[in-house]
Protein backbone atom coordinates (compact mmCIF):
# COMPACT_ATOMS: atom_id res chain seq x y z
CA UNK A 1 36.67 1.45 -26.82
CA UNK A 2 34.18 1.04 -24.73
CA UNK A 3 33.17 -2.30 -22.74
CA UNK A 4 29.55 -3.49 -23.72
CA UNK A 5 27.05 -4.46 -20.61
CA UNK A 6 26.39 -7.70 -20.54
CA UNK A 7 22.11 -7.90 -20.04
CA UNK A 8 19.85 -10.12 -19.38
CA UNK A 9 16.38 -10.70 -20.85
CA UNK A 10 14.35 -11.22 -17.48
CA UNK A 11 11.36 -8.87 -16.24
CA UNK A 12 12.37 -6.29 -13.24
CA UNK A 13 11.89 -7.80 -9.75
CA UNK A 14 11.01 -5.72 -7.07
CA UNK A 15 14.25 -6.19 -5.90
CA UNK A 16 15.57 -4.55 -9.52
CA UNK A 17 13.54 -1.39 -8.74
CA UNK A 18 14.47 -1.21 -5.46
CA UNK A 19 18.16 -0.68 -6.41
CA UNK A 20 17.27 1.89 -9.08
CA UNK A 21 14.68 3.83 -6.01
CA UNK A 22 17.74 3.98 -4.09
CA UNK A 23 20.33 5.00 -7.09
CA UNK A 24 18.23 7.35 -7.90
CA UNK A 25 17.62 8.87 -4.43
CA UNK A 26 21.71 8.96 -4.26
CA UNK A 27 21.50 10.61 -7.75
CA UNK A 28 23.41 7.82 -9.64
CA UNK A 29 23.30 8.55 -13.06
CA UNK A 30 21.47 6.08 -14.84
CA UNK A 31 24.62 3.81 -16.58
CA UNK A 32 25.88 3.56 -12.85
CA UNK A 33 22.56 1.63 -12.00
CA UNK A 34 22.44 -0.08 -14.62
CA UNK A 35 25.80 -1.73 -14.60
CA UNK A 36 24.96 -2.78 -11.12
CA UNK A 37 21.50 -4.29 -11.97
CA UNK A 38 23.48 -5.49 -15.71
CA UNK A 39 20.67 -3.94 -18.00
CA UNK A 40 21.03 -1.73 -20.76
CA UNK A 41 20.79 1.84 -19.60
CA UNK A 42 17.63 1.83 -22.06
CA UNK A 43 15.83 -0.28 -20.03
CA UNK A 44 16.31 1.87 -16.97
CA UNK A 45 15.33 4.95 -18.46
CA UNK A 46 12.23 3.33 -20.08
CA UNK A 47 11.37 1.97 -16.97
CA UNK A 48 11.56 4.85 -15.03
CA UNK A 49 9.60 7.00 -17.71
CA UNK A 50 6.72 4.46 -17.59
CA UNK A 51 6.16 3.98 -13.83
CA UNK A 52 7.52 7.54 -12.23
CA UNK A 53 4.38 8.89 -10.10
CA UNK A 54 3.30 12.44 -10.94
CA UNK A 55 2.89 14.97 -8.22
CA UNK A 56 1.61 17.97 -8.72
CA UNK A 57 3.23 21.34 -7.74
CA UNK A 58 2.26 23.11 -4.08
CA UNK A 59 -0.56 25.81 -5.16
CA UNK A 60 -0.57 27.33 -1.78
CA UNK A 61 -0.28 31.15 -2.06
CA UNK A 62 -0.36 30.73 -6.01
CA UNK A 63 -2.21 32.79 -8.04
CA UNK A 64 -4.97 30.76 -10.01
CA UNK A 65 -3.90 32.17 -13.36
CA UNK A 66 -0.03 32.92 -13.48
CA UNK A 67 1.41 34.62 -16.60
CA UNK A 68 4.40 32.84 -17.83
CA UNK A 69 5.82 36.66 -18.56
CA UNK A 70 4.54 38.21 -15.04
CA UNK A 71 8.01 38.79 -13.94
CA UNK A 72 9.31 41.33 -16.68
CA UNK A 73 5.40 42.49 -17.11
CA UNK A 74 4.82 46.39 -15.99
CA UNK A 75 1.91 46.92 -18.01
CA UNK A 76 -1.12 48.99 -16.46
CA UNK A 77 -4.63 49.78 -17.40
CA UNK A 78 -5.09 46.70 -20.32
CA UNK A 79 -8.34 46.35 -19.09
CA UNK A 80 -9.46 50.15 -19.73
CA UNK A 81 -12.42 49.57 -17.22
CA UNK A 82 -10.65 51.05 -14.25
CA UNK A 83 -9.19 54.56 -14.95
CA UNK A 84 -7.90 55.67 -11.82
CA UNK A 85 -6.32 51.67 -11.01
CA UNK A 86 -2.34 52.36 -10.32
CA UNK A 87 -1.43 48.84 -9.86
CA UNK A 88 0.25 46.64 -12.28
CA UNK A 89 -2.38 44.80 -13.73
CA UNK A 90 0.23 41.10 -13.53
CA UNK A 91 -0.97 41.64 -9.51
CA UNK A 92 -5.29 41.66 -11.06
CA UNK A 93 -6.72 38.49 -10.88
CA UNK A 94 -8.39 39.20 -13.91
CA UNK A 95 -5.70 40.22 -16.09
CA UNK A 96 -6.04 36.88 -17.97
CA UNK A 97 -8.70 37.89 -19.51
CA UNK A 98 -8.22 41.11 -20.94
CA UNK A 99 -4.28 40.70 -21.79
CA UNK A 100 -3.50 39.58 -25.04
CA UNK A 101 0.15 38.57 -24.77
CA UNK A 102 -0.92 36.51 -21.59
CA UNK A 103 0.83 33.20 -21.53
CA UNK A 104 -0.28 30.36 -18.95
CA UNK A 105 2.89 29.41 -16.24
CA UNK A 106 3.84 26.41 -17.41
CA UNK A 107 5.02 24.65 -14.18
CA UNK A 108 6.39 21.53 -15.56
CA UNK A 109 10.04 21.48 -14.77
CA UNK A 110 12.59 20.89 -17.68
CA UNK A 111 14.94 18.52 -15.63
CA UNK A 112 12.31 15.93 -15.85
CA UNK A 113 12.71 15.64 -19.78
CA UNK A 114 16.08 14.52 -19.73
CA UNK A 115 17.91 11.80 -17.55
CA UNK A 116 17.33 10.97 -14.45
CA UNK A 117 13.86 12.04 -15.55
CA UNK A 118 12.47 12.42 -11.70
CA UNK A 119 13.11 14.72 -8.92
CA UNK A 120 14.14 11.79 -6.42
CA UNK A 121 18.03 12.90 -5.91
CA UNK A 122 16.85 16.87 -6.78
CA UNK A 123 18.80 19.12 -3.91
CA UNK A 124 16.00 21.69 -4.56
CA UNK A 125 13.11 19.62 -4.25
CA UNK A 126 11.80 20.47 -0.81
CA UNK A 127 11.20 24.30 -1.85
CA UNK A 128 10.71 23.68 -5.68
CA UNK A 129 7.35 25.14 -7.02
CA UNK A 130 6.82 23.11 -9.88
CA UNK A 131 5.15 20.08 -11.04
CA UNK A 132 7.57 17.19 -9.43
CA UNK A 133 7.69 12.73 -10.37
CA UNK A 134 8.97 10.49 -8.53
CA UNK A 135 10.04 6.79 -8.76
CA UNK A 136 9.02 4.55 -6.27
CA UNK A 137 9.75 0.83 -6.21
CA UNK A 138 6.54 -0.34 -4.50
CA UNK A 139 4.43 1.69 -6.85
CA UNK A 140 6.41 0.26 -10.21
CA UNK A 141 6.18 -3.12 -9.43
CA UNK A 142 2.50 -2.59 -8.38
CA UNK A 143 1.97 -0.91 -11.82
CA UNK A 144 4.20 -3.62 -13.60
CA UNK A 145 1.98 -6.34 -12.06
CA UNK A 146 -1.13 -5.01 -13.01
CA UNK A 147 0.13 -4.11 -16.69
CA UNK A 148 1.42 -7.86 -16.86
CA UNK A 149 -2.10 -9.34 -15.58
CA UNK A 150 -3.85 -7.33 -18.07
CA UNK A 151 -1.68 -8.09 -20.86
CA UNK A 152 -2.75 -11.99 -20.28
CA UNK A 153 -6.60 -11.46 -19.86
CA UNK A 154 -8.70 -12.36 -22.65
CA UNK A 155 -8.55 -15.60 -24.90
CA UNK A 156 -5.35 -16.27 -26.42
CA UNK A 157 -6.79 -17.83 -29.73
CA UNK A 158 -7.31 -16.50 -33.14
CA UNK A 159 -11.32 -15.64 -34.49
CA UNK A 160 -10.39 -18.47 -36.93
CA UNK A 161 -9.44 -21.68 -34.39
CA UNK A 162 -12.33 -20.23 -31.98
CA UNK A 163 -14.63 -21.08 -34.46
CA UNK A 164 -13.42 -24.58 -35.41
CA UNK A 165 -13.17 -25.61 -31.58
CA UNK A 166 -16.98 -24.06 -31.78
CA UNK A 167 -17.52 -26.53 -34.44
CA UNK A 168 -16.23 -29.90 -32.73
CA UNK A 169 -17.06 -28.69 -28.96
CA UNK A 170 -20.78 -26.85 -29.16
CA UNK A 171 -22.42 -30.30 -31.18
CA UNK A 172 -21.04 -32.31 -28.87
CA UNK A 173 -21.26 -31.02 -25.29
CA UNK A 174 -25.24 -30.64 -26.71
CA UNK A 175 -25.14 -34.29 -27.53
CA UNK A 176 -24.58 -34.78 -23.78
CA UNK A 177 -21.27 -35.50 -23.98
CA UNK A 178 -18.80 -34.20 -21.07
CA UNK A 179 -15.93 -31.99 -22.09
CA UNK A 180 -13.19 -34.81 -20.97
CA UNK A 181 -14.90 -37.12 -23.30
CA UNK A 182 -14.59 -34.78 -26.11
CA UNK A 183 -10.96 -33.79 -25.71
CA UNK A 184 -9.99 -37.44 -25.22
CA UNK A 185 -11.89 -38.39 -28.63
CA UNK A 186 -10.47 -35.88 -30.40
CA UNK A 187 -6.35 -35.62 -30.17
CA UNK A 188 -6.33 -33.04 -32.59
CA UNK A 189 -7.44 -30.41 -29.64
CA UNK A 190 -4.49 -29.12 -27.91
CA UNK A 191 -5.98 -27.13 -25.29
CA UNK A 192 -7.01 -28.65 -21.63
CA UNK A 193 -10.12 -29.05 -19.73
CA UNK A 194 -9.89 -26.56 -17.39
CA UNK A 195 -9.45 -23.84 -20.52
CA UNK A 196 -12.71 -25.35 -22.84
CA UNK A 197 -14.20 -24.96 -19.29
CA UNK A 198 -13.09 -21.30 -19.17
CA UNK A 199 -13.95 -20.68 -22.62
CA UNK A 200 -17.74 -22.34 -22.71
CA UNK A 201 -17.78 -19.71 -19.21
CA UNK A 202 -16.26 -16.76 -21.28
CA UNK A 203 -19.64 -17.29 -23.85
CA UNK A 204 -16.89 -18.21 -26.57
CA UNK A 205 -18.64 -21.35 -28.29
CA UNK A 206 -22.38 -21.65 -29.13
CA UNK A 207 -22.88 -23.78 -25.91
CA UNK A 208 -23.13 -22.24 -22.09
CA UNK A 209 -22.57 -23.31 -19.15
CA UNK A 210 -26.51 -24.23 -18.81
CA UNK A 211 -25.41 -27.50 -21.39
CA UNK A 212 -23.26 -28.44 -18.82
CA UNK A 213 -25.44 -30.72 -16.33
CA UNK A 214 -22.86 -30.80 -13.66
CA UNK A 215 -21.65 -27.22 -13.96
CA UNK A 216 -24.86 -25.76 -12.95
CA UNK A 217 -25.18 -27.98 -9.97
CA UNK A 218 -21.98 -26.93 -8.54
CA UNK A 219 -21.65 -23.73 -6.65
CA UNK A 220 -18.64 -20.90 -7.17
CA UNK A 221 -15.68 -20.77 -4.85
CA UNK A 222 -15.46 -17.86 -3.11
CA UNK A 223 -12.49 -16.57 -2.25
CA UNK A 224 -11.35 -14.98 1.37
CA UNK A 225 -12.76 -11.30 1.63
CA UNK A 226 -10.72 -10.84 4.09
CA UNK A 227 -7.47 -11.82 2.62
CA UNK A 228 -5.37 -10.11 0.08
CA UNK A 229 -6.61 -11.53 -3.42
CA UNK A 230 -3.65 -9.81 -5.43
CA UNK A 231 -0.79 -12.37 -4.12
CA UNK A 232 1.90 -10.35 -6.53
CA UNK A 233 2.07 -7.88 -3.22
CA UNK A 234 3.79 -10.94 -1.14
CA UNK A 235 7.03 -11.08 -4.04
CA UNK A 236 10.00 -10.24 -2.13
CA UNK A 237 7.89 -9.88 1.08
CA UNK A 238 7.36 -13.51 2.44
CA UNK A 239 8.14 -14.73 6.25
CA UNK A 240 11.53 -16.28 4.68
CA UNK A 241 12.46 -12.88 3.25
CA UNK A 242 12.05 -11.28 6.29
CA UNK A 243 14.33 -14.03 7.76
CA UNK A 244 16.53 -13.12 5.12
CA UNK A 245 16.64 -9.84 5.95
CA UNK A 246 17.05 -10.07 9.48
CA UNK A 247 20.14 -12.12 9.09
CA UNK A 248 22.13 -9.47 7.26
CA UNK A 249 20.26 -6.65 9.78
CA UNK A 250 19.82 -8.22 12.82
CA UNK A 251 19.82 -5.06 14.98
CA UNK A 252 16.54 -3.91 13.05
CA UNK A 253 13.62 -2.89 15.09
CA UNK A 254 10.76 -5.00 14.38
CA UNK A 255 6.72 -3.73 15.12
CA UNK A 256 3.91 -6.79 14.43
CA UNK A 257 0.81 -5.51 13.63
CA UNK A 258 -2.73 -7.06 13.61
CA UNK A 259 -6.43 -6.59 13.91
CA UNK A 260 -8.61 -7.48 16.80
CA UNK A 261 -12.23 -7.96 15.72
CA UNK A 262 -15.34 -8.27 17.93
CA UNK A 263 -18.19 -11.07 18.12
CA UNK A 264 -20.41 -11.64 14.47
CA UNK A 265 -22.59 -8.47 13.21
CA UNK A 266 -20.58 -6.14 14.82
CA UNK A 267 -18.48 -3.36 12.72
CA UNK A 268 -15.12 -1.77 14.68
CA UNK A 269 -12.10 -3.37 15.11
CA UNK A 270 -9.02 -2.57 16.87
CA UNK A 271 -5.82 -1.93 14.70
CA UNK A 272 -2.25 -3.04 17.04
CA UNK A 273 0.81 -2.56 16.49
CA UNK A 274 3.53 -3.91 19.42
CA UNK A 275 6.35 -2.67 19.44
CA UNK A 276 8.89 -5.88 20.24
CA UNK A 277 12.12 -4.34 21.72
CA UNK A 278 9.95 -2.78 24.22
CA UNK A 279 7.29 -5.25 24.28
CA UNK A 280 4.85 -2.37 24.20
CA UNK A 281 1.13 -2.42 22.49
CA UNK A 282 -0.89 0.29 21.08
CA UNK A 283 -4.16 -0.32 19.82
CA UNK A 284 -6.47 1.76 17.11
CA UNK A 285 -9.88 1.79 16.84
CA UNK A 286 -11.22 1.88 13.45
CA UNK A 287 -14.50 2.01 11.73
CA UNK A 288 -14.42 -0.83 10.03
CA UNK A 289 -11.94 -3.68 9.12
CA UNK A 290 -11.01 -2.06 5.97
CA UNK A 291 -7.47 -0.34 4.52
CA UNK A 292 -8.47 3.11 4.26
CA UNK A 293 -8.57 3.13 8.45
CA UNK A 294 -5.31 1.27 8.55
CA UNK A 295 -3.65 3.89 5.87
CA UNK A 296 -5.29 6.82 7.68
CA UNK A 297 -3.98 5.73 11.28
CA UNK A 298 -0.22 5.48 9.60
CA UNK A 299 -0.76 8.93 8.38
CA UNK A 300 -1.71 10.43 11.64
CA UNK A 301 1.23 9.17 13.38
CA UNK A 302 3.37 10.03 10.26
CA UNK A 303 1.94 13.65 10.13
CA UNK A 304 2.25 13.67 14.15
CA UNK A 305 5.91 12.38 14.51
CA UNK A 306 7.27 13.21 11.48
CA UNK A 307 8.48 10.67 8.41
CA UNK A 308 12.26 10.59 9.75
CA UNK A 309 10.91 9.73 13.31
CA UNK A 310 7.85 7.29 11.70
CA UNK A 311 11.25 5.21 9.79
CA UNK A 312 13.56 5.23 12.89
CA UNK A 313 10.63 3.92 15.02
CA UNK A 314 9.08 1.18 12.86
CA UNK A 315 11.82 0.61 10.12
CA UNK A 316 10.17 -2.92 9.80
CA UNK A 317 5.94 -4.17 9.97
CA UNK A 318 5.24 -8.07 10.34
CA UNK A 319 1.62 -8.82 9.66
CA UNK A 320 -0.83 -11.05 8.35
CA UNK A 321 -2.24 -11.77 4.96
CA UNK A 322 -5.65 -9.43 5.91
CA UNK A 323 -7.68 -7.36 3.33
CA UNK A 324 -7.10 -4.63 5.49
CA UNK A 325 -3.14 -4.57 4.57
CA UNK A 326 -3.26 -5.23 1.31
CA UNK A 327 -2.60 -1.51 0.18
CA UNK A 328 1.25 -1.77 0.61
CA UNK A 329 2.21 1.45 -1.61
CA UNK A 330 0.29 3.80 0.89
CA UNK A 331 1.49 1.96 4.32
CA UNK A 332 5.25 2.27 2.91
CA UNK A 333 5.30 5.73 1.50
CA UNK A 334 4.81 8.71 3.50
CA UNK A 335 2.64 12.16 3.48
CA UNK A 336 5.45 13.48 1.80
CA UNK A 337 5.88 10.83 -0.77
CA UNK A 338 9.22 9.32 1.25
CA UNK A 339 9.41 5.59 2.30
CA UNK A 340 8.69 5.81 5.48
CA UNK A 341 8.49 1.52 6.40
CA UNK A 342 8.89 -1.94 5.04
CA UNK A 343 6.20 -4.39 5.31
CA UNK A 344 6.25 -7.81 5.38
CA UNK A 345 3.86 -10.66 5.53
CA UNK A 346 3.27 -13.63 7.69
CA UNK A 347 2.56 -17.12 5.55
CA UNK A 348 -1.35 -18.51 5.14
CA UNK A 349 -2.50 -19.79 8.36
CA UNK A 350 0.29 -18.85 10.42
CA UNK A 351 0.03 -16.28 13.26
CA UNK A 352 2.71 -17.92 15.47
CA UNK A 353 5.07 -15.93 13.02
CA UNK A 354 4.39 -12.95 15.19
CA UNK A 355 4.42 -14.16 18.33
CA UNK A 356 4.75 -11.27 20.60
CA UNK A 357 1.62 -9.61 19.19
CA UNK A 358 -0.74 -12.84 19.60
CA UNK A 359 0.51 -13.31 23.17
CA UNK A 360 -0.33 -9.45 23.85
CA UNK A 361 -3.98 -10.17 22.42
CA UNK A 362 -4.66 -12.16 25.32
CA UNK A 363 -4.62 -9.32 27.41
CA UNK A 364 -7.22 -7.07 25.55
CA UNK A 365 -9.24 -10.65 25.67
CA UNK A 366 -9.16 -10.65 29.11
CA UNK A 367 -10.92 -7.25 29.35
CA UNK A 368 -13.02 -7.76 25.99
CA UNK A 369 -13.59 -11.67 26.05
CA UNK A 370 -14.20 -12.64 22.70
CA UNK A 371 -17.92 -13.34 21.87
CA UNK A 372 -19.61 -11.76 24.24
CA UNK A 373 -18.02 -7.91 24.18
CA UNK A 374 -18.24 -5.27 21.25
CA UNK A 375 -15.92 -2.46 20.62
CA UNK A 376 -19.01 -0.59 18.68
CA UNK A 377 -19.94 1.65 22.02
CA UNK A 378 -16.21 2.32 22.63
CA UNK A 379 -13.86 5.52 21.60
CA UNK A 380 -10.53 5.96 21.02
CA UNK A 381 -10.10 7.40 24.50
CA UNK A 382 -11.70 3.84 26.10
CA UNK A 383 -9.17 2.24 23.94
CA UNK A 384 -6.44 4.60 25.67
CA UNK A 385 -7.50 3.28 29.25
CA UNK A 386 -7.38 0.29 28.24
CA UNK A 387 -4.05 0.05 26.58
CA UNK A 388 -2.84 2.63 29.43
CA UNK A 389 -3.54 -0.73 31.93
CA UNK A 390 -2.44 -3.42 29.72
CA UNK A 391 1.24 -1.85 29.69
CA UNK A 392 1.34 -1.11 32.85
CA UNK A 393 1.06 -4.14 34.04
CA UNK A 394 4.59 -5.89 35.31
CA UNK A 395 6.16 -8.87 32.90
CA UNK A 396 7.97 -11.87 34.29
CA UNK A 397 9.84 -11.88 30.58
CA UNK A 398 11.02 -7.99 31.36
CA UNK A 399 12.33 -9.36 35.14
CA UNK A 400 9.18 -7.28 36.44
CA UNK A 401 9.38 -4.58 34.76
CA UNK A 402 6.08 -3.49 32.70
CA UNK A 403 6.63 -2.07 28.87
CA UNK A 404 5.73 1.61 30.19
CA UNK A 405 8.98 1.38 31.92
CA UNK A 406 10.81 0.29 28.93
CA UNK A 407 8.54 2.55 26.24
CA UNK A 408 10.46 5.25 28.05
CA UNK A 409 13.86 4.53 27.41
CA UNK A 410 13.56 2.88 23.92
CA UNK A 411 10.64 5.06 21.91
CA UNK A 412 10.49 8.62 20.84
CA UNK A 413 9.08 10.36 23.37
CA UNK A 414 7.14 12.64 20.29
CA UNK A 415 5.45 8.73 19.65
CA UNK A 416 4.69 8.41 23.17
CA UNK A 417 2.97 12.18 23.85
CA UNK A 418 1.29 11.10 20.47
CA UNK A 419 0.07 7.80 21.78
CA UNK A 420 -1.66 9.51 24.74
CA UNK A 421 -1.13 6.49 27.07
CA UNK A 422 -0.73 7.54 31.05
CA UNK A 423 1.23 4.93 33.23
CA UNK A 424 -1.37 3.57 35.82
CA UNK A 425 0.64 2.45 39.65
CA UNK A 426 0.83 -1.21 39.93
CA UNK A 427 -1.99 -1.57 42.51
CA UNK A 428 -4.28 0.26 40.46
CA UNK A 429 -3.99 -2.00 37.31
CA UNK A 430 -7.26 -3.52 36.08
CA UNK A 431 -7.29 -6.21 33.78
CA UNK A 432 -11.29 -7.48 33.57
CA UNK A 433 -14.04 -6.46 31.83
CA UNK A 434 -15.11 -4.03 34.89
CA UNK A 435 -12.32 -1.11 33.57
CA UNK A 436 -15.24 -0.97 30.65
CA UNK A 437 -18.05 -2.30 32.57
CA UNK A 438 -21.04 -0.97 30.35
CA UNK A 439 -19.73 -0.32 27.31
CA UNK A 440 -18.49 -3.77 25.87
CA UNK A 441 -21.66 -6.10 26.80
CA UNK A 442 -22.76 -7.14 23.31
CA UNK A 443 -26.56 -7.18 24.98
CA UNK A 444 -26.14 -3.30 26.90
């Protein structure tokens, strides 16, 4: 007889998913991961079904109409059009259209329709031809949260009560009465202020917000553009996880990253990312402050370095709450569709959380001074010269040593010949707006 699970009710965390990522990935089968996470095996495979990302198969070197029956195919001539043709018209690329028994390749791959249903712990899926899915945790909860915020949107009231809360609300709020007074005259209303509010807004009742007198006075929050607006991305991912984290891994190499804007009206920024156990800073410059530069700097050095090299190097991102890092699912995963990093977030309004990349700041500021020096004029390779000083200048917290030195001895040296950097000799160090002079004056 066989023991029943015992389940719970509750939605997947992201925590849930990651467990079944990483069962998967060993190739658990699925009544393995879900004793450990004490859900039906039902719910796994549902859940798996409904989030695994599609990827489609490598067409490199693939015919654009393959026959399904090419392989035992040894027909010639079909086309009658070419008499004196010897080949075997499977090798014509226009035997598709003159065959009658052709059959389209159908590239989906039949391990997919049964348990685990995704290639994650395949042995064969680095030189498999066919159409591949994967699950990823970071996607599934991203899809999960969206899903769930949809689900909720709308008004959750029947045609019927709408129109009698039409009937008592619209007369009165016309009358010049304020929605407080109405709700607290009538008893019978079970639905707060802030939601009549919402629904006069939605264009629900007969009355708009121009009945209002005060409403139209007041004007519309705005939230941060440059923070993330979708908080559901900081669930598991919070300064106090981190310290959670860190306490069961404390020998886990930790890189801050951050963004280092110029003065008003001007458009590039500089992307960092310091590299704490050597104390070393390299700095990007993008476009704009926006995540598509952020997620297409990560793929250079993942495409560059490799994804194995990109996880042993930065296992572990610390940054703020910016706009420009709110696309976690790209930062984490890889060219390749592997997770190549975790990322974690810094609370609201609290920068001393990452410390070592703050105090490093100070350095650019001393050769761009904040205010009154742009990065628009500048290139990548002015950006080089200047991150080529700034770490090669000697550290009382390294005992004198500067993080070139240490770079050396604790980074890939595939990063480093990435990173283009050149150590500059201690006299030669210059740390004031004269290694740019020219090219950073907001009035050049």
């Amino acid at each position: 007889m066989s023991m029943k699970i015992e389940t719970n009710q509750k939605h997947m965390t992201q925590d849930n998913r990651v467990v079944i990522e990483k069962g998967l990935d060993a190739s658990k089968p699925l009544s393995a991961i879900a004793a450990e996470l004490g859900k039906d095996p039902t719910t796994i495979s549902k859940e798996i079904k409904k989030h695994r990302a599609f990827q489609e198969h490598n067409k490199f070197n693939e015919p654009a109409f393959r026959c399904a029956l090419a392989r035992d195919c040894h027909k010639k001539h079909v086309c009658s059009t070419e008499l004196f043709c010897k080949r075997e018209c499977k090798r014509c690329s226009k035997c598709h259209t003159y065959c009658k028994d052709y059959v389209p390749f159908d590239y989906s791959c039949p391990k997919t329709k049964k348990a685990p249903y995704v290639c994650n712990g395949c042995s064969k899926k680095s030189g498999c031809r066919l159409d591949k899915f994967y699950y990823r945790a970071t996607r599934a909860h991203k899809e999960y949260k969206t899903i769930l915020v949809e689900s909720r949107a709308g008004i959750n009231a029947s045609q019927e009560k709408i129109k009698a809360l039409d009937d008592i609300i619209s007369p009165l709020v016309e009358n010049g009465q304020s929605v407080y007074t109405i709700l607290h005259n009538h008893p019978e209303i079970t639905q707060c202020e802030k939601t009549i509010y919402n629904y006069i807004d939605a264009g629900v009742f007969s009355v708009g917000n121009m009945d209002l007198p005060k409403k139209v006075t007041y004007k519309p929050r705005q939230c941060h553009r440059t923070e993330i607006d979708d908080t559901g991305v900081f669930e598991g991912r919070t300064y106090k996880d981190l310290q959670n984290y860190l306490r069961e891994y404390p020998d886990t190499k930790i890189t801050e990253m951050d963004t280092v804007v110029g003065p008003e009206g001007s458009s590039k920024v500089l992307l960092t990312l310091h590299f704490c156990n050597a104390d070393f800073m390299m700095a990007y410059l993008l476009d704009s402050k926006e995540s598509i530069g952020v997620e297409k700097t990560f793929d250079r050095i993942n495409k560059a370095i490799g994804s194995h090299l990109f996880c042993k190097t930065m296992p572990l991102i610390i940054t703020d709450r910016g706009g420009e890092f709110k696309h976690l699912e790209t930062l984490e995963c890889g060219i390749d569709n592997i997770l190549r990093t975790s990322i974690y977030y810094c609370d609201p309004m609290a920068s001393w959380q990452k410390p070592h990349c703050e105090k490093n700041h100070e350095y650019i500021r001393k050769i761009c001074p904040k205010t009154i020096t742009t990065f628009d004029r500048l290139n990548q390779n002015d950006v080089n010269l200047m991150m080529s000083h700034i770490n090669s200048s000697c550290r009382e917290s390294l005992g004198g040593l500067t993080p070139f030195a240490l770079a050396k001895m604790m980074l890939p040296k595939e990063l480093l010949d990435f990173f283009g950097l050149k150590e500059i000799p201690a006299d030669e160090v210059i740390l004031t707006p004269a290694l740019l002079k020219g090219k950073i004056e907001v009035n050049a």
